[in-house]
Protein backbone atom coordinates (compact mmCIF):
# COMPACT_ATOMS: atom_id res chain seq x y z
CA UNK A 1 42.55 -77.31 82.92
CA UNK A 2 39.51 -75.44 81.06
CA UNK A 3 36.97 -77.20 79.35
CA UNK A 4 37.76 -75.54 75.94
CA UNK A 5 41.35 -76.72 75.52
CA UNK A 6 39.85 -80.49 77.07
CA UNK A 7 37.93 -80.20 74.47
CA UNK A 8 39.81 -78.70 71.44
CA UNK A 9 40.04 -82.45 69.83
CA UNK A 10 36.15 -83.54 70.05
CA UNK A 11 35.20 -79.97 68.22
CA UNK A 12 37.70 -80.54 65.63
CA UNK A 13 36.46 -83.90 64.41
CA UNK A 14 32.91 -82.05 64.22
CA UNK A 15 31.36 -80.23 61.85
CA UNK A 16 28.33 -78.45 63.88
CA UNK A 17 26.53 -77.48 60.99
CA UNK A 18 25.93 -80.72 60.40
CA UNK A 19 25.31 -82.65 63.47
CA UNK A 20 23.07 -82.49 66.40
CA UNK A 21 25.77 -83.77 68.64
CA UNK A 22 26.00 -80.85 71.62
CA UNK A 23 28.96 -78.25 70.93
CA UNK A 24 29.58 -78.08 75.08
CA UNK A 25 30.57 -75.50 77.19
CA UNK A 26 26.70 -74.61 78.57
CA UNK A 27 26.61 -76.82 81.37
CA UNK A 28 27.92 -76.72 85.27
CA UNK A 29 29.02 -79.82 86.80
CA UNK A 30 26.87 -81.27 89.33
CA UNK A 31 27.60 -81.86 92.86
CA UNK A 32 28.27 -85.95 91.89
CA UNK A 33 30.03 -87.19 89.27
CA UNK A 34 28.22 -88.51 86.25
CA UNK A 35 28.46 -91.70 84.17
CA UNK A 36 26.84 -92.54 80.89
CA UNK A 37 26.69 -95.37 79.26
CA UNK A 38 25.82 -94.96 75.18
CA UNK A 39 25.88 -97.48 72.45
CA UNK A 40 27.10 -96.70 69.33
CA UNK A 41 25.84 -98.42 65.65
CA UNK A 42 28.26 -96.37 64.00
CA UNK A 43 30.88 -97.95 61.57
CA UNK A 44 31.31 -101.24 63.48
CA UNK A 45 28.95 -101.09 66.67
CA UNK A 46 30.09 -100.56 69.97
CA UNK A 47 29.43 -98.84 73.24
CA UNK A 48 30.48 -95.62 74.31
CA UNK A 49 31.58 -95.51 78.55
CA UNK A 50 31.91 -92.01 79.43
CA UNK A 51 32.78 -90.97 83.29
CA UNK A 52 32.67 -87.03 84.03
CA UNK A 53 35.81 -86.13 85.59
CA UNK A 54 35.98 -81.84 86.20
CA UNK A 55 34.14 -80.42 83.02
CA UNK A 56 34.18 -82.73 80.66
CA UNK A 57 33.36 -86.46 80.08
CA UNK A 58 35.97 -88.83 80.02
CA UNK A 59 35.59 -91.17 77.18
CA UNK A 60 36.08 -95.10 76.47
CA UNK A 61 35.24 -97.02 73.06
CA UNK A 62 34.06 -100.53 75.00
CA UNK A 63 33.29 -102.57 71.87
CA UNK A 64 31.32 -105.65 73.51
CA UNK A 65 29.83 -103.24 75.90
CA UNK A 66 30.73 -103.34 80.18
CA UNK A 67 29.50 -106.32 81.74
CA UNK A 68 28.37 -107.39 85.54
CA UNK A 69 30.22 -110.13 85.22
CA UNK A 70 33.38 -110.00 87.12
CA UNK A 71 34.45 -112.85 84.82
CA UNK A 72 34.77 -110.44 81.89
CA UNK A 73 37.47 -108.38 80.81
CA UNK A 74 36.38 -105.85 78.38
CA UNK A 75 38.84 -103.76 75.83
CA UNK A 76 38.42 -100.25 76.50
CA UNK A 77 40.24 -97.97 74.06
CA UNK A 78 40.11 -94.11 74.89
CA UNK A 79 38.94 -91.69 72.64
CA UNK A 80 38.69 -88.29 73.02
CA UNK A 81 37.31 -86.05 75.68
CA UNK A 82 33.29 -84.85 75.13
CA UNK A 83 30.89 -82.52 76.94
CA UNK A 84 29.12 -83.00 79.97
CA UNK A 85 26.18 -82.40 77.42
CA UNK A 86 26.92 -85.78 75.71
CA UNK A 87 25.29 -87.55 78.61
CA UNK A 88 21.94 -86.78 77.28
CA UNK A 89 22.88 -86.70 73.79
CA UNK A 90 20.62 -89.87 71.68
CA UNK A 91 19.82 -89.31 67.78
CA UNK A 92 21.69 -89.98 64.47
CA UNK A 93 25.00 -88.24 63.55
CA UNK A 94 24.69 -88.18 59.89
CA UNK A 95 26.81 -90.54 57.66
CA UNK A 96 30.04 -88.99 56.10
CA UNK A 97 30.23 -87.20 59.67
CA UNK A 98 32.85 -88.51 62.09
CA UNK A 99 31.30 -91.33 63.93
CA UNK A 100 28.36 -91.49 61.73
CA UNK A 101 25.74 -93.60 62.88
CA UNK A 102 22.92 -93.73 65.51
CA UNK A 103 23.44 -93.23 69.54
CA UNK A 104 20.98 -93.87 72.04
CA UNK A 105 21.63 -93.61 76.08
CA UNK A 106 21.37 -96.98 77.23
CA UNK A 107 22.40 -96.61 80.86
CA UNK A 108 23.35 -93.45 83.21
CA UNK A 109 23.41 -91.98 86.39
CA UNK A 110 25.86 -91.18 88.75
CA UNK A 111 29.44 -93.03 90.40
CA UNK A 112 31.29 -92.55 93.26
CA UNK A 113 35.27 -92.73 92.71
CA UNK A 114 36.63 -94.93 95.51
CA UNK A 115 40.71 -94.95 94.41
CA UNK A 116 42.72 -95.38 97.23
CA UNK A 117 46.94 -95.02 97.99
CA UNK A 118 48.11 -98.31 99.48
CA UNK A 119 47.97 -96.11 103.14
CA UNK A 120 44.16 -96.26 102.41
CA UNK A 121 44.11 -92.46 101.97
CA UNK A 122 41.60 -91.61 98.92
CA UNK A 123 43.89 -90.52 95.63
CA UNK A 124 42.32 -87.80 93.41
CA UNK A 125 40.38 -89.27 90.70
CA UNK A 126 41.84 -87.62 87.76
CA UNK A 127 45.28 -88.53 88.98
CA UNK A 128 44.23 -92.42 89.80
CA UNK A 129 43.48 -92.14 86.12
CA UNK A 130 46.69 -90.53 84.76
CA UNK A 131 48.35 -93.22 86.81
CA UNK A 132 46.27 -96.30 84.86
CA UNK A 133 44.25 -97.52 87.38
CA UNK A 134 40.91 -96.13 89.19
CA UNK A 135 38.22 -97.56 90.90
CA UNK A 136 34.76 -96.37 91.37
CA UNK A 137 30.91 -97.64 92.19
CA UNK A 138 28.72 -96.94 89.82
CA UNK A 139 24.88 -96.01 90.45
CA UNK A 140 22.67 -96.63 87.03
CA UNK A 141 19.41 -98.11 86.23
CA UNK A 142 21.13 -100.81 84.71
CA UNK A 143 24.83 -100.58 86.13
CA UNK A 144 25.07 -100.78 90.20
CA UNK A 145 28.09 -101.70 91.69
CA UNK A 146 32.59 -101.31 91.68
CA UNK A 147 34.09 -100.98 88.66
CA UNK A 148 38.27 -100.82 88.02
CA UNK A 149 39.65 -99.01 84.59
CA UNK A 150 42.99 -100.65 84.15
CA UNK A 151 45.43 -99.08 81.29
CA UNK A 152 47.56 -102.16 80.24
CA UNK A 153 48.92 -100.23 77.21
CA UNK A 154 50.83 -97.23 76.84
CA UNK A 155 49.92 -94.90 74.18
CA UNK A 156 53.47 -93.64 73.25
CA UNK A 157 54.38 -96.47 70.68
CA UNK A 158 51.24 -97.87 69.95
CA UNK A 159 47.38 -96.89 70.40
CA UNK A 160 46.01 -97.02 74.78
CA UNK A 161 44.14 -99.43 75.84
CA UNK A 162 42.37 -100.04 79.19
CA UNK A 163 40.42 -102.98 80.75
CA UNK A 164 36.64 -102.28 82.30
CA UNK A 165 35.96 -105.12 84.80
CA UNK A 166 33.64 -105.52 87.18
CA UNK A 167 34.61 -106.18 91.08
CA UNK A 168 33.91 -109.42 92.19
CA UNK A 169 32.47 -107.99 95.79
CA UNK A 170 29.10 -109.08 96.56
CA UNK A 171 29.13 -112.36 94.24
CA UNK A 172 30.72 -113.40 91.21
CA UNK A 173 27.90 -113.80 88.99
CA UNK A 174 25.97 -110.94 86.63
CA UNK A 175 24.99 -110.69 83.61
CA UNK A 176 26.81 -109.51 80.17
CA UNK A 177 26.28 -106.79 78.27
CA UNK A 178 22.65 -106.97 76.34
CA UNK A 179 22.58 -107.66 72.59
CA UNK A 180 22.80 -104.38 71.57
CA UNK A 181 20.47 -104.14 68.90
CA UNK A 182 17.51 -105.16 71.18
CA UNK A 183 19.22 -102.68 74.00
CA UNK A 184 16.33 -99.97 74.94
CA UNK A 185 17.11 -96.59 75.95
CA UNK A 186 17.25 -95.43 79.46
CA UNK A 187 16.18 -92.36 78.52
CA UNK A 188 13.39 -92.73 75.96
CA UNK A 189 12.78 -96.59 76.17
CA UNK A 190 13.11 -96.19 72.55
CA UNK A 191 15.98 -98.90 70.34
CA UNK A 192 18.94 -98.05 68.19
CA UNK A 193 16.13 -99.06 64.91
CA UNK A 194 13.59 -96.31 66.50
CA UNK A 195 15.88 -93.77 66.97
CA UNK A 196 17.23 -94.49 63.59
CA UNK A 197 13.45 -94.61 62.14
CA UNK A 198 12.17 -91.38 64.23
CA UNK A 199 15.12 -89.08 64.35
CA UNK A 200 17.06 -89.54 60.83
């Protein structure tokens, strides 16, 4: 699987002449896996999960955002695959461009995928995926801990939808996702109304 074909969707929704958003293809991955964690005030606000899986970022739409809480259940729909550039990516796609609106990097940092058969032999993390369920352990400045992606939906007769919940190991409390429009960067420390003010 090559990163251009992965990624033959996300450049056709783009126009690059237009947006900042990174066109891919520049960047090795790293020896550990990456997670980001970007929220979205595009048409209705949301935020973005995206776990790197080969070469390219596998993508989520998680509209009230992951939460610590093992109590929560959060919709995640897929969308489609981006670079491993997107990780850094914070700005303002201009409006009229697909997913117009401003980004900012509110968590990242690395995960370790801990999917396992039911011989307790690890299962290949792409193919824990393809299957509808993985879990993994997340390492962030804001995210720590296991996480589980459960598909509950097929995508063949209707659109796919997953669940992101956390693992109740170590406790059962946390904390929710933040309100989104006070969130700050993990990158720049800067808001969604900064990055709107300084970079549109």
């Amino acid at each position: 699987m090559g990163g251009p074909d992965r990624l033959r969707d996300y450049h056709g929704k783009r126009d690059f002449g237009l947006t900042r958003e990174p066109r891919g293809g520049g960047r090795k991955a790293d020896a550990g896996p990456r997670f980001v964690v970007q929220i979205h005030d595009a048409r209705r606000m949301h935020f973005d999960f995206r776990l790197q899986v080969g070469d390219v970022l596998k993508s989520w739409s998680v509209p009230k955002g992951p939460s610590a809480d093992p109590h929560d259940k959060r919709l995640a729909v897929p969308t489609e695959d981006h670079p491993l550039e997107y990780e850094e990516f914070e700005g303002v796609i201009p409006h009229g461009e697909y997913g117009g609106g401003t980004v900012i990097v509110w968590d990242h940092g690395t995960y370790e995928p801990l999917s396992h058969d039911r011989r307790g032999h690890a299962v290949d993390f792409a193919r824990s995926l393809e299957r509808g369920h993985a879990t993994f352990r997340l390492h962030g400045s804001k995210l720590r801990g296991e996480y589980a992606l459960t598909r509950f939906r097929g995508g063949e007769d209707g659109e796919e939808a997953w669940l992101l919940v956390r693992a109740a190991k170590g406790g059962s409390g946390g904390r929710g996702a933040p309100d989104p429009r006070r969130a700050r960067s993990a990158r720049t420390g800067r808001t969604l109304a900064q990055v709107a003010r300084e970079d549109g």
